[in-house]
C-alpha atoms as a PDB file:
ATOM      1  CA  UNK A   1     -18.957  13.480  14.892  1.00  0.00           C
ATOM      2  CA  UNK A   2     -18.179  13.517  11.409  1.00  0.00           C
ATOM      3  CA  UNK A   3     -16.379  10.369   9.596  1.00  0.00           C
ATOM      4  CA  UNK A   4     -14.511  11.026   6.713  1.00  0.00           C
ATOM      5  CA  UNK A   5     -14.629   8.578   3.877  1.00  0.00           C
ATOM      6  CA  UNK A   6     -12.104   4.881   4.321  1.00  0.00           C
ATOM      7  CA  UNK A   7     -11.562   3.245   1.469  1.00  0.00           C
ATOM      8  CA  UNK A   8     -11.717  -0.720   1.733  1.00  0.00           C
ATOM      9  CA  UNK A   9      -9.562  -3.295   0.442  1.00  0.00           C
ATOM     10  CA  UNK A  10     -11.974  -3.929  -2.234  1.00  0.00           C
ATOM     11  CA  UNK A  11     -10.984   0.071  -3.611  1.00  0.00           C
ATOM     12  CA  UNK A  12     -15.502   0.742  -2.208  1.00  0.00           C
ATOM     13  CA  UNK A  13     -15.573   3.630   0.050  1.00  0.00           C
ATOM     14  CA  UNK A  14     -17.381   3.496   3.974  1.00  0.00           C
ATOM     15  CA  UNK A  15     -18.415   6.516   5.557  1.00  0.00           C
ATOM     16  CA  UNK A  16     -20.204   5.085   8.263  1.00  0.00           C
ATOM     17  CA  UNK A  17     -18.400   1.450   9.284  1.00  0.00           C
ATOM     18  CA  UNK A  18     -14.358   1.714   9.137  1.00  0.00           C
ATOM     19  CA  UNK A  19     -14.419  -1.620  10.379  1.00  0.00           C
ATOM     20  CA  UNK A  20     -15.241  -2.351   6.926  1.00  0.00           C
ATOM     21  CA  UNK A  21     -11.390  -2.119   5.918  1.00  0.00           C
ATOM     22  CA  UNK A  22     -10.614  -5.031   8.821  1.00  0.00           C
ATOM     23  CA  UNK A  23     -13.202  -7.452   7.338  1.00  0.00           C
ATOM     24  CA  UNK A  24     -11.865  -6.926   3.506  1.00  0.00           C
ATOM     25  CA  UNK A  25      -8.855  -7.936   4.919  1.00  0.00           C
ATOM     26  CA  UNK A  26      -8.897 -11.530   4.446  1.00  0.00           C
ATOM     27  CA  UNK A  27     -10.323 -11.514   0.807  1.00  0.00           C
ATOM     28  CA  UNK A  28      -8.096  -8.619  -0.203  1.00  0.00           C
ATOM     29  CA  UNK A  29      -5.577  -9.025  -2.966  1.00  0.00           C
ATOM     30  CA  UNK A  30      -2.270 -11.353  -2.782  1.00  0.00           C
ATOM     31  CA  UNK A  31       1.035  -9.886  -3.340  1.00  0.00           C
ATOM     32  CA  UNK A  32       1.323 -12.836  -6.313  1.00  0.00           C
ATOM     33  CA  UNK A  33      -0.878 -11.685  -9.428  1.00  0.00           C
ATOM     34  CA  UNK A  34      -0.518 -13.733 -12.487  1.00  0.00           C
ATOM     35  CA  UNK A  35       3.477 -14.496 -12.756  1.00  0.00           C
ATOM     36  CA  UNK A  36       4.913 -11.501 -10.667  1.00  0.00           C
ATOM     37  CA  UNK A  37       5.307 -11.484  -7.244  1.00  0.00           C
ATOM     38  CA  UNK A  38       5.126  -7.853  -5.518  1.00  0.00           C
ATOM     39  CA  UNK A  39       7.447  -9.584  -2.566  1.00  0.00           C
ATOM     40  CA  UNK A  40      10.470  -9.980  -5.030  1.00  0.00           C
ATOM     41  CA  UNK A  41      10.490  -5.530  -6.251  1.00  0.00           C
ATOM     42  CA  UNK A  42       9.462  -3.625  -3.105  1.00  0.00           C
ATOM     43  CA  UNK A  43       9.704  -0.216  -5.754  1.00  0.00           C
ATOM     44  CA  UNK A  44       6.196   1.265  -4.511  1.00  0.00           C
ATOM     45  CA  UNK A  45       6.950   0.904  -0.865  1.00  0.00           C
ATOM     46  CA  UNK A  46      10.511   2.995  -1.404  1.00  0.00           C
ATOM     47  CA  UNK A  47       8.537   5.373  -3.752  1.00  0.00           C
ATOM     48  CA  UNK A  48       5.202   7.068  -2.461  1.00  0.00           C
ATOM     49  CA  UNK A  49       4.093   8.290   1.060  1.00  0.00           C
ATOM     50  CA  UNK A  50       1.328   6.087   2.073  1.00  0.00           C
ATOM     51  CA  UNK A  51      -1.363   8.860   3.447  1.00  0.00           C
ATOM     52  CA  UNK A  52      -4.487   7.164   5.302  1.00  0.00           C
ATOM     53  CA  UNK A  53      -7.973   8.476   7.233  1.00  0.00           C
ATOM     54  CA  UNK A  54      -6.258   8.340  10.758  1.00  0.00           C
ATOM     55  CA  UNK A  55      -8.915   5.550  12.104  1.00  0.00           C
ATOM     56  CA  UNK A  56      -7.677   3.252   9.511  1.00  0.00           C
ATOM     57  CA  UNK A  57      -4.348   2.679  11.360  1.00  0.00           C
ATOM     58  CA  UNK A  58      -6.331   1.658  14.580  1.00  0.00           C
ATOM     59  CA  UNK A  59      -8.966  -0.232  12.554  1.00  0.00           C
ATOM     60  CA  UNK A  60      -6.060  -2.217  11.254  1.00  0.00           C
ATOM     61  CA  UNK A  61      -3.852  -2.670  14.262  1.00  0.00           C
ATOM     62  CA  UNK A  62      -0.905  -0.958  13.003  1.00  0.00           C
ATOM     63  CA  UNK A  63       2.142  -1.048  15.330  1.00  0.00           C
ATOM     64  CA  UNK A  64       2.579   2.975  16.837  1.00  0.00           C
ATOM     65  CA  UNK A  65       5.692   3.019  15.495  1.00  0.00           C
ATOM     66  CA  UNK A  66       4.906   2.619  12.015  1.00  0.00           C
ATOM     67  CA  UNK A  67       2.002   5.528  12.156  1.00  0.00           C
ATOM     68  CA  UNK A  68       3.163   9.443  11.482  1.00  0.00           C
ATOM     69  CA  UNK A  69       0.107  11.774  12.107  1.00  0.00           C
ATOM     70  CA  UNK A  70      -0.187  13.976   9.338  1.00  0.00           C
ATOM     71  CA  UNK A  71      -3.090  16.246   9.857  1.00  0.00           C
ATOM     72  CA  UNK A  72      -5.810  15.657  12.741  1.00  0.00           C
ATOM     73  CA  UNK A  73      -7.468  13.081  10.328  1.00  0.00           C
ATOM     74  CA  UNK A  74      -5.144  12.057   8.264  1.00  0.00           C
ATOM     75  CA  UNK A  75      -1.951   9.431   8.684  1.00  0.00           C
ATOM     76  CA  UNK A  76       0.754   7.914   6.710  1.00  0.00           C
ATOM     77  CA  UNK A  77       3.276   5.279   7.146  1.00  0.00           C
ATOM     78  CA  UNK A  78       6.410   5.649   8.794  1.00  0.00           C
ATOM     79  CA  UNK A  79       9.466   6.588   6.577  1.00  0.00           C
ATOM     80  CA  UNK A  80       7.221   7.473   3.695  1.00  0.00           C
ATOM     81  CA  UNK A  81       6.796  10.936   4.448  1.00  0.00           C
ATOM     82  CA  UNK A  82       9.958  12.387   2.564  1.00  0.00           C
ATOM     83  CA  UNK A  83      11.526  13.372  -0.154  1.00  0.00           C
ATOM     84  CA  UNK A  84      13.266   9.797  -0.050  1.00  0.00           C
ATOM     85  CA  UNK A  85      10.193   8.053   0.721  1.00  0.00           C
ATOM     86  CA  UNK A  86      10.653   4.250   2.242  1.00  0.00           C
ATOM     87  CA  UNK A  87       8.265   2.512   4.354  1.00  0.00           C
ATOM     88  CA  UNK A  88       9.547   1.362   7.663  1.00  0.00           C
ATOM     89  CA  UNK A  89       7.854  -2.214   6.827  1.00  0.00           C
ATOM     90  CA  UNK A  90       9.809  -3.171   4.153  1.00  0.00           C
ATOM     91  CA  UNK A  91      12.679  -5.274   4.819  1.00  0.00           C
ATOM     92  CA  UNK A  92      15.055  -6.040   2.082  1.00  0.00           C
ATOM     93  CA  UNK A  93      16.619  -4.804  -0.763  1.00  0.00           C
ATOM     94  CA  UNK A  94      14.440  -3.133  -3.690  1.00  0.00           C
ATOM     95  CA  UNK A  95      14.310  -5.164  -6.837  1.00  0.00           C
ATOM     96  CA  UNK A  96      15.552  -8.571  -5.126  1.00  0.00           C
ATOM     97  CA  UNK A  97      13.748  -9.997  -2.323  1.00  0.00           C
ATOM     98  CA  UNK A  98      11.363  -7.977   0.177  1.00  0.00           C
ATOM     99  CA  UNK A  99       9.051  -8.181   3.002  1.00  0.00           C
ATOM    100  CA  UNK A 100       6.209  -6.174   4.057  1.00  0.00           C
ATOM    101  CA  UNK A 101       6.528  -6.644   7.950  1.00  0.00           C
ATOM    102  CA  UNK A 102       2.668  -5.814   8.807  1.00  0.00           C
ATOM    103  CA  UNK A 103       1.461  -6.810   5.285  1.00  0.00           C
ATOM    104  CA  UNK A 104      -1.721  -8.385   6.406  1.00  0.00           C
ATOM    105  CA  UNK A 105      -2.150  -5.161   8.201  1.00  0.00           C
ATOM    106  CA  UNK A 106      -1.647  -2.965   5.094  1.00  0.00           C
ATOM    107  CA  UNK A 107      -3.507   0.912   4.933  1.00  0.00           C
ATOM    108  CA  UNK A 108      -5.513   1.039   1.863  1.00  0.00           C
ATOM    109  CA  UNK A 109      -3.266   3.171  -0.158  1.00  0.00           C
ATOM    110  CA  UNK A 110      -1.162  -0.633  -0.195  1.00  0.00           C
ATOM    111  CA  UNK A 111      -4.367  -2.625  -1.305  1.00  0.00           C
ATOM    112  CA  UNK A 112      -5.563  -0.137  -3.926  1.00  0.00           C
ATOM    113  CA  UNK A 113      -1.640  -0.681  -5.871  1.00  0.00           C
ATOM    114  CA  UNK A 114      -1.741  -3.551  -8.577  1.00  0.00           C
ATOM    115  CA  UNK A 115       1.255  -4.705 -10.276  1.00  0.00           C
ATOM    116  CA  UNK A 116       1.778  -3.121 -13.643  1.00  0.00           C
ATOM    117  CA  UNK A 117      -0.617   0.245 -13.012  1.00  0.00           C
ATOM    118  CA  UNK A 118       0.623   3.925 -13.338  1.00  0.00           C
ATOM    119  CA  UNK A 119       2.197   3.952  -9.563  1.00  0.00           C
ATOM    120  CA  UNK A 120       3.654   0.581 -10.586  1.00  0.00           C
ATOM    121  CA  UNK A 121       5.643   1.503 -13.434  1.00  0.00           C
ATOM    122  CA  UNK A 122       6.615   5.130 -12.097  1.00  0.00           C
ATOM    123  CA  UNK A 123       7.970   2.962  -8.791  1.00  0.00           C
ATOM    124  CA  UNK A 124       9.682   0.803 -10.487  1.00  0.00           C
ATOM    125  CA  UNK A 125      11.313   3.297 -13.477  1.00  0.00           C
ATOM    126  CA  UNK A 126      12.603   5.296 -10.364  1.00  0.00           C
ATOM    127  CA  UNK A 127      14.279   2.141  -8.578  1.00  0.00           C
ATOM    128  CA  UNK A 128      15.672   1.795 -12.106  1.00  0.00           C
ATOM    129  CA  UNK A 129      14.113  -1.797 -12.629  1.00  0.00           C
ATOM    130  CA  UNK A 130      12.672  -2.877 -15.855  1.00  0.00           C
ATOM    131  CA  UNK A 131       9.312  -2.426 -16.418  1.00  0.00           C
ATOM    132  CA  UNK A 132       6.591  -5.460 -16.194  1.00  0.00           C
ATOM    133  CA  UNK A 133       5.420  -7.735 -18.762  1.00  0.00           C
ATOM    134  CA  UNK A 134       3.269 -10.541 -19.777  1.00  0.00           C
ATOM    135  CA  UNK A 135       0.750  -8.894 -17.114  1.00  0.00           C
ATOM    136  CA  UNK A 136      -2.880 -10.022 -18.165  1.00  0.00           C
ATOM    137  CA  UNK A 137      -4.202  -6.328 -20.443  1.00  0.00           C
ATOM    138  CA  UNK A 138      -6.531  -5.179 -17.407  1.00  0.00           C
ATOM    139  CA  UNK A 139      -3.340  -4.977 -15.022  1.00  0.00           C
ATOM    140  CA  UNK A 140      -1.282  -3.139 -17.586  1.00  0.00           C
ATOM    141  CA  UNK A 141      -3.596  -0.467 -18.826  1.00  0.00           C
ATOM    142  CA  UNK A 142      -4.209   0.836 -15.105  1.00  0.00           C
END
């Protein structure tokens, strides 16, 4: 059998251990970097479909009901698959106060998004919010 690449929470790729992804986990990135807080926009999660190698959604635990087989190896997260994407995790309203309800559990796609990159600012332009500032020049130059 063949494995296709995973990507772990630390953005390295694992052909050969997806397990790799679960034991990231606990180092992997907060939702608080520097002064912004990722739980107070919510933008990417109502903006992208979250696409994932398949084994990554058992690797991590995710709930059934928050999987959508794509392709036989591929996945994404529910509700993101459309042309008004919105993850069926977030709770809350976009721009005030959300909640990622399996955010420990997050696909990589999740992990590999830092405040203030490209995805960042196109998420949050489309939400109409403003965009970030004061992020430290390695956040904002993504």
């Amino acid at each position: 059998m063949t494995r296709l690449p995973l990507t772990t929470g630390d953005g390295q790729r694992s052909r050969s251990n997806p397990t790799a992804i679960a034991r990231q986990a606990p180092g992997a990135a907060t939702a608080t970097t520097g002064d912004f807080d990722c739980r107070s926009c919510g933008a990417c999660c109502a903006s992208f479909r979250v696409s994932f190698y398949w084994a990554e959604a058992a690797v991590l635990a995710l709930p059934d009901e928050l999987v959508e087989q794509l392709s036989p190896w591929h996945a994404c997260l529910a509700g993101s698959n459309s042309s008004a994407p919105r993850c069926r995790a977030l709770q809350g309203e976009i721009g005030s106060r959300v909640r990622c309800t399996v955010y420990a559990q997050r696909p990589s796609p999740c992990r590999e998004l830092q405040p203030g990159d490209d995805r960042c600012r196109r998420a949050r332009q489309r939400h109409g919010l403003p965009p970030l500032v004061g992020l430290p020049p390695a956040a904002s130059n993504r």
